[in-house]
PDB file of N, CA and C in Angstrom:
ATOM      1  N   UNK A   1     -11.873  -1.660   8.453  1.00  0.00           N
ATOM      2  CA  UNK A   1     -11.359  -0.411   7.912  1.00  0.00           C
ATOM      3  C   UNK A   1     -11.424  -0.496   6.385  1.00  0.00           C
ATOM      4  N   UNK A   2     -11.975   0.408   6.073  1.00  0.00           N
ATOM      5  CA  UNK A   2     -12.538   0.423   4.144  1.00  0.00           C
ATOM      6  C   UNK A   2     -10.726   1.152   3.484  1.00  0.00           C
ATOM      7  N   UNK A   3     -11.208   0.660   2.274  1.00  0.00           N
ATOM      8  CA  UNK A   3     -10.062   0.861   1.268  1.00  0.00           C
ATOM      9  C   UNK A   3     -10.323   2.111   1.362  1.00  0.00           C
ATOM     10  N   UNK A   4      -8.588   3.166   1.546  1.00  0.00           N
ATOM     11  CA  UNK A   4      -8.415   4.780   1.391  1.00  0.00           C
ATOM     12  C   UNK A   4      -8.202   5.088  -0.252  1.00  0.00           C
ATOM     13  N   UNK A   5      -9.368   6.393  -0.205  1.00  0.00           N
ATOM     14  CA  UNK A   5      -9.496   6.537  -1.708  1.00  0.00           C
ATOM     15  C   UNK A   5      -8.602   7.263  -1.838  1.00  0.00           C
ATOM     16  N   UNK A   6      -8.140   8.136  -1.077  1.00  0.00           N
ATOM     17  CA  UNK A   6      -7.496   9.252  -1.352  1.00  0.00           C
ATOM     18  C   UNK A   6      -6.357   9.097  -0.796  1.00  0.00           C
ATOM     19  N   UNK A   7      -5.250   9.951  -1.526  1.00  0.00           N
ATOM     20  CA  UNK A   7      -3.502   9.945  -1.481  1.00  0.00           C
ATOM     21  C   UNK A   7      -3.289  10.924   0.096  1.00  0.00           C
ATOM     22  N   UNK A   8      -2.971  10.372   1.015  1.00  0.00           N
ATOM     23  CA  UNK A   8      -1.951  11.381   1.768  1.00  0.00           C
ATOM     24  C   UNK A   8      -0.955  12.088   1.558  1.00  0.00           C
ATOM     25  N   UNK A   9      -1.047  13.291   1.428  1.00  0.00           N
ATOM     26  CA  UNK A   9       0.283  14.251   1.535  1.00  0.00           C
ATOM     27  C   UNK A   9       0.769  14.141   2.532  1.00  0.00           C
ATOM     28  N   UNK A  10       0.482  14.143   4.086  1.00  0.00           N
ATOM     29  CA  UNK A  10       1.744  14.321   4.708  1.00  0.00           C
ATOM     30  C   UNK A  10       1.634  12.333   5.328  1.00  0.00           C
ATOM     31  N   UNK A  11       3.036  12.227   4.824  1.00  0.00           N
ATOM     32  CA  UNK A  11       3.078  10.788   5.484  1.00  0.00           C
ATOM     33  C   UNK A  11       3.579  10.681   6.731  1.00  0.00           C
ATOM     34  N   UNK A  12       3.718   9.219   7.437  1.00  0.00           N
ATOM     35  CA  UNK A  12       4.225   9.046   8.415  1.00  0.00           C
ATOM     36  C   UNK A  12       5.418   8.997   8.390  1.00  0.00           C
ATOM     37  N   UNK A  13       5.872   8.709   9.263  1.00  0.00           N
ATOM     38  CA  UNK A  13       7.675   8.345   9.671  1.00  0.00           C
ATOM     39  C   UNK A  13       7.606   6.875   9.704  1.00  0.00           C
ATOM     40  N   UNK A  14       9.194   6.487   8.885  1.00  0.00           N
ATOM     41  CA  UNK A  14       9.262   5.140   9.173  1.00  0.00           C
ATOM     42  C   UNK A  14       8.951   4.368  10.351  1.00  0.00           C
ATOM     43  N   UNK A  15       9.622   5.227  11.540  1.00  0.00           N
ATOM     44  CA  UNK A  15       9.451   4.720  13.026  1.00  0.00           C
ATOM     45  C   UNK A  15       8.187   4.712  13.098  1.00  0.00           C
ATOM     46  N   UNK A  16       7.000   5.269  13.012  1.00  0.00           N
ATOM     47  CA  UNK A  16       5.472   5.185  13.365  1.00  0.00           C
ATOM     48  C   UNK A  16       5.384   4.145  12.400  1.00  0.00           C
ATOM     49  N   UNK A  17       5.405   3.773  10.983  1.00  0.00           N
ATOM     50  CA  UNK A  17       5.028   2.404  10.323  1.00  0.00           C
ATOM     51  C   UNK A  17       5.272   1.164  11.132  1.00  0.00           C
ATOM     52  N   UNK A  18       6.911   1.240  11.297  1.00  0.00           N
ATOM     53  CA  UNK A  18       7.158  -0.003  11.953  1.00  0.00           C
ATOM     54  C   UNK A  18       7.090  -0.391  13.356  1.00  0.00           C
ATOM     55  N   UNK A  19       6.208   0.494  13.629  1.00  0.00           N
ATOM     56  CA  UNK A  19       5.576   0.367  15.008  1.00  0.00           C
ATOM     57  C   UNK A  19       3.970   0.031  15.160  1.00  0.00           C
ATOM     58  N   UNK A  20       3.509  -0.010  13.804  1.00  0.00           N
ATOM     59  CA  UNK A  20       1.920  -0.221  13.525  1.00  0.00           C
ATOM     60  C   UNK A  20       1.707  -2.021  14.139  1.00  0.00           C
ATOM     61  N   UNK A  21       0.934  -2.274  14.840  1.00  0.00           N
ATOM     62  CA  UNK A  21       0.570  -3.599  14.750  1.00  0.00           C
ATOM     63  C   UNK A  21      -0.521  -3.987  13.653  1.00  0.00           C
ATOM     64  N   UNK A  22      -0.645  -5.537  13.951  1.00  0.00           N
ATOM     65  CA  UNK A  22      -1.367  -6.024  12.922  1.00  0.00           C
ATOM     66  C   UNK A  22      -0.901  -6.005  11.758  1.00  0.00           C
ATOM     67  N   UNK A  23      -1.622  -6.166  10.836  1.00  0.00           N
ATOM     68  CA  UNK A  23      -1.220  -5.882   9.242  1.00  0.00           C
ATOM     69  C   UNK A  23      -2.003  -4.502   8.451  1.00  0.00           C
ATOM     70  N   UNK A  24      -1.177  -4.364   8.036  1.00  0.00           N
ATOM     71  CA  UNK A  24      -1.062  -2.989   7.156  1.00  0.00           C
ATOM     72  C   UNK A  24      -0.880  -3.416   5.466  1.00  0.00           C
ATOM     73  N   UNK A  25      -1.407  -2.384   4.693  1.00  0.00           N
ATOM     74  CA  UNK A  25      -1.059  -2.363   3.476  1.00  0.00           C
ATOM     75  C   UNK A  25      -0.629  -1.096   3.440  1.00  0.00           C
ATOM     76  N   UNK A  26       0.767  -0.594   2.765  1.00  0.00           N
ATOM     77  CA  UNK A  26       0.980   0.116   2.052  1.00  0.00           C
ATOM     78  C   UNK A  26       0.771   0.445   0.472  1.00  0.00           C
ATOM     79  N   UNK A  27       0.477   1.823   0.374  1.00  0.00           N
ATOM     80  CA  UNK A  27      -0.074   2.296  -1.070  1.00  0.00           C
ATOM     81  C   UNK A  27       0.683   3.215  -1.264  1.00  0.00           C
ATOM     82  N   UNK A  28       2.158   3.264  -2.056  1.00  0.00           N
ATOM     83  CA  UNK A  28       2.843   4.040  -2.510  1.00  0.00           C
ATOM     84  C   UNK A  28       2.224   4.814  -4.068  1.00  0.00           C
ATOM     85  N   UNK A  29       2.031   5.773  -4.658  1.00  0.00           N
ATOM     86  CA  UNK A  29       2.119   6.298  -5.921  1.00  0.00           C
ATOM     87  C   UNK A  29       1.437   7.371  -5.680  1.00  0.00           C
ATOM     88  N   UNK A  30       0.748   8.572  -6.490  1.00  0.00           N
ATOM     89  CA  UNK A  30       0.298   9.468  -6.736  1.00  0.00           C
ATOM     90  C   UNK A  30      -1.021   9.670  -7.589  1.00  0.00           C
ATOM     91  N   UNK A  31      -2.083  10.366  -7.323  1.00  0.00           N
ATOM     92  CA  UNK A  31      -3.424  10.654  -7.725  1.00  0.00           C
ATOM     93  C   UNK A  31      -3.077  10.958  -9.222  1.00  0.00           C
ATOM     94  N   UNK A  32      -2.201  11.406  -9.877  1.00  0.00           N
ATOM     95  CA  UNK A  32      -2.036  11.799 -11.357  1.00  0.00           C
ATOM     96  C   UNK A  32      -1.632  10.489 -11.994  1.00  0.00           C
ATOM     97  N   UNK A  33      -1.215   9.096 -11.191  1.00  0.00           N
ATOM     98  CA  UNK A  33      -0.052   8.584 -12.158  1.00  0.00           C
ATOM     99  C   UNK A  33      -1.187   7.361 -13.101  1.00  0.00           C
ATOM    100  N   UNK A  34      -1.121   7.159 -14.098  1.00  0.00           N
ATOM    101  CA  UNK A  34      -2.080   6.719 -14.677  1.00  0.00           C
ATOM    102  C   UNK A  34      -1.735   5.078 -14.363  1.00  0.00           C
ATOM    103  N   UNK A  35      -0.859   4.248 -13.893  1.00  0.00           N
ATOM    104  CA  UNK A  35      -0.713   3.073 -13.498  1.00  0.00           C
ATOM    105  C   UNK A  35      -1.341   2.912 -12.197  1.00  0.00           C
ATOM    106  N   UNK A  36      -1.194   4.007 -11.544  1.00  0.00           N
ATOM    107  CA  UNK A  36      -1.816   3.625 -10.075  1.00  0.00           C
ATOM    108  C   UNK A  36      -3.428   3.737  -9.963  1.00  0.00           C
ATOM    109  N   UNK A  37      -3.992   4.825 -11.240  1.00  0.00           N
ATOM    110  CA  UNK A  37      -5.186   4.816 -11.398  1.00  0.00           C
ATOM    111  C   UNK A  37      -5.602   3.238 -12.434  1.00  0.00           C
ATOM    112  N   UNK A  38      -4.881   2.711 -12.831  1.00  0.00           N
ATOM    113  CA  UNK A  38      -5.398   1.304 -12.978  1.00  0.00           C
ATOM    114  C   UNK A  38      -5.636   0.579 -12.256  1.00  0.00           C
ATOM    115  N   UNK A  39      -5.112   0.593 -11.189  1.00  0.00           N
ATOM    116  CA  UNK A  39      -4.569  -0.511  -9.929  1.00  0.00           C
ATOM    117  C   UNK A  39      -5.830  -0.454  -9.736  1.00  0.00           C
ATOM    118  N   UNK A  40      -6.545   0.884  -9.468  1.00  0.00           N
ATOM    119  CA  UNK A  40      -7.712   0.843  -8.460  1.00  0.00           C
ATOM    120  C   UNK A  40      -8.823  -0.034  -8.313  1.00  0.00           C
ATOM    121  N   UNK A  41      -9.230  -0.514  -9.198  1.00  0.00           N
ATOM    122  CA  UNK A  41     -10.589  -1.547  -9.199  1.00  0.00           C
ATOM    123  C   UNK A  41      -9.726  -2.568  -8.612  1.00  0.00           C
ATOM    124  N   UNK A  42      -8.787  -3.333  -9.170  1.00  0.00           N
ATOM    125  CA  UNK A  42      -8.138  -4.276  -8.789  1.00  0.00           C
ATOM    126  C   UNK A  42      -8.253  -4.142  -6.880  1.00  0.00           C
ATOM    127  N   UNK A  43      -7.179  -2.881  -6.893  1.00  0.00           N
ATOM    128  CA  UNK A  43      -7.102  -2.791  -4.902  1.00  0.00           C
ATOM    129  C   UNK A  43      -8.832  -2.905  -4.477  1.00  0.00           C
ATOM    130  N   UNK A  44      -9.577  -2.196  -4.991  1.00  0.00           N
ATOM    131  CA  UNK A  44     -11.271  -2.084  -4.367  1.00  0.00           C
ATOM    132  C   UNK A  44     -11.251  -3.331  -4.370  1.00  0.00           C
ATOM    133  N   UNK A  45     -11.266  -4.475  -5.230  1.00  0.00           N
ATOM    134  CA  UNK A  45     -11.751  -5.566  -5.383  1.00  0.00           C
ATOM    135  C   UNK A  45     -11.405  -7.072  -4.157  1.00  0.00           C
ATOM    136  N   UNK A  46      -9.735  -6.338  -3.939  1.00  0.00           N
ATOM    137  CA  UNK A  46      -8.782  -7.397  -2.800  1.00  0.00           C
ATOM    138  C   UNK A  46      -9.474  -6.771  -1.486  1.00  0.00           C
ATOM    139  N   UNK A  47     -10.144  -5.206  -1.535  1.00  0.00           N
ATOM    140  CA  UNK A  47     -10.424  -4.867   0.038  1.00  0.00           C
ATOM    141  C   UNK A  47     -11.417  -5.297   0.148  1.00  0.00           C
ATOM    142  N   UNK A  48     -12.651  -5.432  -0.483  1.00  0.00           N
ATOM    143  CA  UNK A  48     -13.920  -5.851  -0.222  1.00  0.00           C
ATOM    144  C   UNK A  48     -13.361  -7.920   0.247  1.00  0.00           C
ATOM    145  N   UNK A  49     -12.678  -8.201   0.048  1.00  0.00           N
ATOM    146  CA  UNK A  49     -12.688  -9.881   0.589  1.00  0.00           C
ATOM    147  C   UNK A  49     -12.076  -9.264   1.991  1.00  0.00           C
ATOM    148  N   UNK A  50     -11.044  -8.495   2.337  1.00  0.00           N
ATOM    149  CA  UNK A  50     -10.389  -8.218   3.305  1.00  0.00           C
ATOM    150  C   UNK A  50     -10.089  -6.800   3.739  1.00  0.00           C
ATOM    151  N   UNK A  51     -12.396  -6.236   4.192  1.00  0.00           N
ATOM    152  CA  UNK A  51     -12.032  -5.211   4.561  1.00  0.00           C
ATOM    153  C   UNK A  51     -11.555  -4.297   5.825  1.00  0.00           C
ATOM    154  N   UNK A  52     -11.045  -5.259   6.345  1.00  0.00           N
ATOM    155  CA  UNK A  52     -10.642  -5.489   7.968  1.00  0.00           C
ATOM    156  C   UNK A  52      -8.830  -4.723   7.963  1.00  0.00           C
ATOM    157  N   UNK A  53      -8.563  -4.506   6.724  1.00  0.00           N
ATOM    158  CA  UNK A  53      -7.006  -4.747   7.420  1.00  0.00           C
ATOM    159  C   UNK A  53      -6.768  -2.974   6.630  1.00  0.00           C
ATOM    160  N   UNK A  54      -5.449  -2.176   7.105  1.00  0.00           N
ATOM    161  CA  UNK A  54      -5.507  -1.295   8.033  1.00  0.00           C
ATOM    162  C   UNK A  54      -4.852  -0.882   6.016  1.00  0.00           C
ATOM    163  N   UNK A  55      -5.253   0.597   5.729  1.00  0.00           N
ATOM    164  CA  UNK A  55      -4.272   0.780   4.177  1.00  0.00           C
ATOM    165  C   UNK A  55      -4.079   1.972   4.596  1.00  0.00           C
ATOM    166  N   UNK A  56      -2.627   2.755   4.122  1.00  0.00           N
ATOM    167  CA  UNK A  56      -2.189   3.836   3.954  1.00  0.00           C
ATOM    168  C   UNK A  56      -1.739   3.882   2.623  1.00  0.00           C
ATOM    169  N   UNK A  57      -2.349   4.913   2.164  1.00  0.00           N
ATOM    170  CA  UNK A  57      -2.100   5.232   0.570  1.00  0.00           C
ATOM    171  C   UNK A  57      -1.478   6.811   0.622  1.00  0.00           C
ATOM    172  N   UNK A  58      -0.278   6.111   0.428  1.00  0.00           N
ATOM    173  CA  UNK A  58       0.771   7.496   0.182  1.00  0.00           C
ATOM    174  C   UNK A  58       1.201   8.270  -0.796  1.00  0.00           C
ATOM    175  N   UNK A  59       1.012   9.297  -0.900  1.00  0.00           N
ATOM    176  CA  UNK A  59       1.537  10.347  -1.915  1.00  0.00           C
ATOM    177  C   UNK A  59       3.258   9.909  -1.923  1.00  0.00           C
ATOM    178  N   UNK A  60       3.521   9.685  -2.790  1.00  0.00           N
ATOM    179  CA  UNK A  60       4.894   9.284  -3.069  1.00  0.00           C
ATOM    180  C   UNK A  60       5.491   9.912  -3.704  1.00  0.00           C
ATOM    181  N   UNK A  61       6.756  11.087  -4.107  1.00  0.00           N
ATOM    182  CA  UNK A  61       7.324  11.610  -5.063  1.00  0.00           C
ATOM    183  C   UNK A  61       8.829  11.826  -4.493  1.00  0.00           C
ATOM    184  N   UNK A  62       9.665  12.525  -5.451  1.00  0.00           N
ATOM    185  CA  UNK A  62      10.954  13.217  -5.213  1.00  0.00           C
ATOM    186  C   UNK A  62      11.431  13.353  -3.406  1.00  0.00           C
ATOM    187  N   UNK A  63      11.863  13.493  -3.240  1.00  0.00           N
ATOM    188  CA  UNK A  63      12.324  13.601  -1.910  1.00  0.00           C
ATOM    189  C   UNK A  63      11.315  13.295  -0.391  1.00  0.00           C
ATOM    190  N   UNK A  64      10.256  12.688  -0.908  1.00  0.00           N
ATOM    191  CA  UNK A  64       9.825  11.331   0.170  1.00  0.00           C
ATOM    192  C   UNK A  64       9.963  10.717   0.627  1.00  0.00           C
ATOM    193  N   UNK A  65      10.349  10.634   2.346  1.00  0.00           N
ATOM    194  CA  UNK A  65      11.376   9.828   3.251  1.00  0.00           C
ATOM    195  C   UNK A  65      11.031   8.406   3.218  1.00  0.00           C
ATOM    196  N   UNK A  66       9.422   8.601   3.472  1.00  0.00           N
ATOM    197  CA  UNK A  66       9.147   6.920   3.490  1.00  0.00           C
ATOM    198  C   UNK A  66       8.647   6.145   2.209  1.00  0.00           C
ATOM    199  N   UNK A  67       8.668   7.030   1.028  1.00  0.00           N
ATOM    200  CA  UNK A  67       8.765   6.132   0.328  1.00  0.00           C
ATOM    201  C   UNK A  67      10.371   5.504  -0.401  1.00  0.00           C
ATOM    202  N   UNK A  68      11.348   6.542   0.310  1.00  0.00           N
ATOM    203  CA  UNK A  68      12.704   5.929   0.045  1.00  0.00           C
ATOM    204  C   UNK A  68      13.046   5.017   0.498  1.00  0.00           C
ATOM    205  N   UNK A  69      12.582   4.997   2.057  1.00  0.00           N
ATOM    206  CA  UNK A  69      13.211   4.225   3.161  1.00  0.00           C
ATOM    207  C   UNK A  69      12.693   2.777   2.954  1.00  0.00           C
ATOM    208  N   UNK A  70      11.406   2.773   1.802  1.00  0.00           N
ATOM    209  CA  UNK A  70      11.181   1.253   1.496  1.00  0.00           C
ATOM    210  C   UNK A  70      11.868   1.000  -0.253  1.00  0.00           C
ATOM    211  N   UNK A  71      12.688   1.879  -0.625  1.00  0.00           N
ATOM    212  CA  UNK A  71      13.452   1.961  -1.859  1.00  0.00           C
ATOM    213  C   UNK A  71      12.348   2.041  -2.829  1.00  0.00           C
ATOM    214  N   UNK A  72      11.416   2.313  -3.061  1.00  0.00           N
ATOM    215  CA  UNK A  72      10.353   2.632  -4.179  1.00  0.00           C
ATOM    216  C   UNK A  72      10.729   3.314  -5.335  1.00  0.00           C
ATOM    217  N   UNK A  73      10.847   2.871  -6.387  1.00  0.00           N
ATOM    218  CA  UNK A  73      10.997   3.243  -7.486  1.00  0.00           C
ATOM    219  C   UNK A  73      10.028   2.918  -8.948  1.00  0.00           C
ATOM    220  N   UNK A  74       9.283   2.510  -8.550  1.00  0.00           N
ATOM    221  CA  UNK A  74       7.527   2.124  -9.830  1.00  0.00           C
ATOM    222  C   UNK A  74       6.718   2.535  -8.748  1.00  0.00           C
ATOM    223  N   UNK A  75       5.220   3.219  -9.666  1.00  0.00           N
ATOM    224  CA  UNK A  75       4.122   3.226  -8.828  1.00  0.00           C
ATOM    225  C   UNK A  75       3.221   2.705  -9.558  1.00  0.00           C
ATOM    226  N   UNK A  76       1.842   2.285  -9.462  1.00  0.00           N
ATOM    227  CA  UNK A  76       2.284   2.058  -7.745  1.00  0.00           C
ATOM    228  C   UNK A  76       2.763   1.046  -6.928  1.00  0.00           C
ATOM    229  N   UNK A  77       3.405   0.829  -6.042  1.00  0.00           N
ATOM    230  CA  UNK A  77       3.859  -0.125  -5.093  1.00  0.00           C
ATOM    231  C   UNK A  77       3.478  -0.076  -3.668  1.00  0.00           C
ATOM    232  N   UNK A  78       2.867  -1.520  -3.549  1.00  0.00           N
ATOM    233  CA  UNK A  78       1.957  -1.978  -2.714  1.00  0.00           C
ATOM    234  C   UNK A  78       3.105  -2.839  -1.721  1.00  0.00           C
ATOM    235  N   UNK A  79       2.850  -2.173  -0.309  1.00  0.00           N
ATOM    236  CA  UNK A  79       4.151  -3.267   0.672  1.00  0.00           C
ATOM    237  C   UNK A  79       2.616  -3.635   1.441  1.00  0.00           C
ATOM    238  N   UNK A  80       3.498  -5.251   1.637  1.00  0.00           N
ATOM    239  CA  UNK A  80       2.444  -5.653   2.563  1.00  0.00           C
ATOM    240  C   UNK A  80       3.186  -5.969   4.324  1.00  0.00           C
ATOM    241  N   UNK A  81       2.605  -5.232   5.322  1.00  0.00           N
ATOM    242  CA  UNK A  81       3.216  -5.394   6.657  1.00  0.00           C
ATOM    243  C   UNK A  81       2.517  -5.936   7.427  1.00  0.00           C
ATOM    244  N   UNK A  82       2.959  -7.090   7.971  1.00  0.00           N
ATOM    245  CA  UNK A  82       3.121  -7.566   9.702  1.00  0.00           C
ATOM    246  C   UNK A  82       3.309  -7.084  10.994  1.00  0.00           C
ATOM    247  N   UNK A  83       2.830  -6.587  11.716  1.00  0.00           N
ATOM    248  CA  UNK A  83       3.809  -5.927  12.911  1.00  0.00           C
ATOM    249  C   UNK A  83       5.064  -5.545  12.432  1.00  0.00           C
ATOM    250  N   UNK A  84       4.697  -4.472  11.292  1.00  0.00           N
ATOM    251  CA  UNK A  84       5.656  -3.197  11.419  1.00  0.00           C
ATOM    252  C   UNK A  84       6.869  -4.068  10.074  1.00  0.00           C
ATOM    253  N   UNK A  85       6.970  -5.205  10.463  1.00  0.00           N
ATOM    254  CA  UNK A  85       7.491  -6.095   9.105  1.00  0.00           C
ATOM    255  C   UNK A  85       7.307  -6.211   7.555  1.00  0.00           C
ATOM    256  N   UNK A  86       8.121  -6.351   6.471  1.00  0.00           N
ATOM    257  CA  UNK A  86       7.292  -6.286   5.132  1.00  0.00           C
ATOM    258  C   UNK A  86       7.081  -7.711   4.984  1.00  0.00           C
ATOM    259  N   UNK A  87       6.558  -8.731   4.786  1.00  0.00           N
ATOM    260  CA  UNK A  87       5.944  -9.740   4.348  1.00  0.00           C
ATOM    261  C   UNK A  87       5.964 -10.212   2.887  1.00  0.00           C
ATOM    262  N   UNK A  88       5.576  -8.957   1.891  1.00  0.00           N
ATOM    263  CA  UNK A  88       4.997  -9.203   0.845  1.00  0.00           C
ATOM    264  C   UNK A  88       5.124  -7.754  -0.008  1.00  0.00           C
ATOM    265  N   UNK A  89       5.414  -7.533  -1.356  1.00  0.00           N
ATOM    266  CA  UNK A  89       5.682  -6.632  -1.840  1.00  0.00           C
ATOM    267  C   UNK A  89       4.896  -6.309  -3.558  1.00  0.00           C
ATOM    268  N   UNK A  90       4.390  -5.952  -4.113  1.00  0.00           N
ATOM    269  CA  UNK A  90       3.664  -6.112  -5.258  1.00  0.00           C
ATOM    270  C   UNK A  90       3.942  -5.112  -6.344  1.00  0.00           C
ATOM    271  N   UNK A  91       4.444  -4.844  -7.392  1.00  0.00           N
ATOM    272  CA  UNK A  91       4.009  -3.343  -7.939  1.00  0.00           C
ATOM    273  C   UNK A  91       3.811  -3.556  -9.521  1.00  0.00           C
ATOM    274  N   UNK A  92       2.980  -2.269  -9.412  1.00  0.00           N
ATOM    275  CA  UNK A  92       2.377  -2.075 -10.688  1.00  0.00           C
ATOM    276  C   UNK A  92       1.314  -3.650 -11.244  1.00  0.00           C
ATOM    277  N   UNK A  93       0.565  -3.845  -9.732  1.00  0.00           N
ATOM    278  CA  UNK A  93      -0.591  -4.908  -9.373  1.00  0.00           C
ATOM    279  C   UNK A  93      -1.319  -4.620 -10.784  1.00  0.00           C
ATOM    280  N   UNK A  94      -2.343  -5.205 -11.605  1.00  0.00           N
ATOM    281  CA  UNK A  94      -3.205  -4.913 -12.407  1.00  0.00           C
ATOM    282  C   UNK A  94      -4.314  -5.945 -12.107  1.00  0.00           C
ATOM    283  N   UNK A  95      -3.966  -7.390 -11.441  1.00  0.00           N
ATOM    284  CA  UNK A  95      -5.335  -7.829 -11.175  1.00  0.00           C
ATOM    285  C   UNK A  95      -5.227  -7.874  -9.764  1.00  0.00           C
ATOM    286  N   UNK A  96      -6.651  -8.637  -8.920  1.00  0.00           N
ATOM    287  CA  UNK A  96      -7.162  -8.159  -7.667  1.00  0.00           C
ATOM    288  C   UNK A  96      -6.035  -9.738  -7.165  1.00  0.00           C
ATOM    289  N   UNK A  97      -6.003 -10.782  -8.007  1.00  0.00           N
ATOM    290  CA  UNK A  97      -5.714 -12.432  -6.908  1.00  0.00           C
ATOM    291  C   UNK A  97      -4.349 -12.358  -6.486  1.00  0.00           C
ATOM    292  N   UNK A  98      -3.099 -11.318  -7.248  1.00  0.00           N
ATOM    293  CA  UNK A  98      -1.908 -11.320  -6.393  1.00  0.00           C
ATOM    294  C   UNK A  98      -2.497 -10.440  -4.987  1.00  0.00           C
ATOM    295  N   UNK A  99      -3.094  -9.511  -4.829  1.00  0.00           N
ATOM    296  CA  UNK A  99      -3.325  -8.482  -4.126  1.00  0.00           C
ATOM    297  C   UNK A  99      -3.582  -9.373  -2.688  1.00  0.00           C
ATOM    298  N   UNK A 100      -4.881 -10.275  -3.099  1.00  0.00           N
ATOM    299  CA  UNK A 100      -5.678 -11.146  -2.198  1.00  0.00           C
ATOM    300  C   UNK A 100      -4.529 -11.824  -1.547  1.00  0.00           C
ATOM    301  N   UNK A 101      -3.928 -12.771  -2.014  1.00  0.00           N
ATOM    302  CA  UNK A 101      -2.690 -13.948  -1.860  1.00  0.00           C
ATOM    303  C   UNK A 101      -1.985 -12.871  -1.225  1.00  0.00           C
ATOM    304  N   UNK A 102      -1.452 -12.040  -1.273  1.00  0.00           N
ATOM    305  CA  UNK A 102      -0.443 -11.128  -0.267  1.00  0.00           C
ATOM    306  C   UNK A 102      -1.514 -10.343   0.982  1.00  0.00           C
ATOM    307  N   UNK A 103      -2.135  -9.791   0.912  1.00  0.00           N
ATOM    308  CA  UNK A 103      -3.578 -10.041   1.825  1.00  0.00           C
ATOM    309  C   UNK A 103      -3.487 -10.955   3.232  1.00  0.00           C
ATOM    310  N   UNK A 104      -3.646 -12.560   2.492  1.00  0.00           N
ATOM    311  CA  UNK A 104      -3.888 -13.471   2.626  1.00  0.00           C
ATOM    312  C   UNK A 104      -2.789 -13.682   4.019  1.00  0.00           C
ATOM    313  N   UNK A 105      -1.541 -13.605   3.164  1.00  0.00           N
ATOM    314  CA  UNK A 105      -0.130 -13.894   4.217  1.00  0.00           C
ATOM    315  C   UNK A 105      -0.279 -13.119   5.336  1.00  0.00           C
ATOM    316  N   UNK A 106      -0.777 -11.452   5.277  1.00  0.00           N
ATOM    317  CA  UNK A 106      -0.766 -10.954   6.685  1.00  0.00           C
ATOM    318  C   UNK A 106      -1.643 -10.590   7.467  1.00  0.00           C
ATOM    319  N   UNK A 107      -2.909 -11.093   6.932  1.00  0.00           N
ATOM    320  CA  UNK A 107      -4.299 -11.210   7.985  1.00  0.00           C
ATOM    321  C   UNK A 107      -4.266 -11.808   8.831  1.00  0.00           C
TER     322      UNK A 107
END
């Protein structure tokens, strides 16, 4: 599964996340925010070693259930999940080797 370029507007429900098997990356922030548009080469760079594992890149703002329900407050912020578990947590990433190393833990 290739790195998602694009932000979802409508997200999931916590209950459908923590019901995902395998490992997941979460992609909390927004298409305008100029930190999360840094991230990006960095994230392209961790998916091409590990383009197998599953990303939801969420539109995150003001009254957003699931990005509350993981307390998000910087974007962007990257959760890393296990069977529905967080593992690993990252934000405001700027190079690709933390990305990989958290990657790493839930492949």
């Amino acid at each position: 599964m290739p790195m998602t370029q694009q932000y979802a507007a409508t997200e999931p429900t916590r209950t459908e996340v923590d019901a995902l098997p395998g490992a997941t990356v979460l992609e909390f922030g927004a298409p305008w925010c100029g930190y999360c548009q840094r991230a990006q080469p960095a994230l392209a760079e961790a998916f091409a070693v590990h383009p197998a594992l599953r990303h939801l890149k969420i539109e995150d703002g003001s009254g957003r259930r699931l990005g509350r329900s993981f307390h998000i407050k910087l974007w962007p912020t990257l959760v890393f999940l296990r069977d529905g578990q967080e593992v690993a947590r990252l934000v405001r990433p700027t190079e690709s080797e933390p990305i990989r190393e958290a990657m790493r833990r839930i492949a």
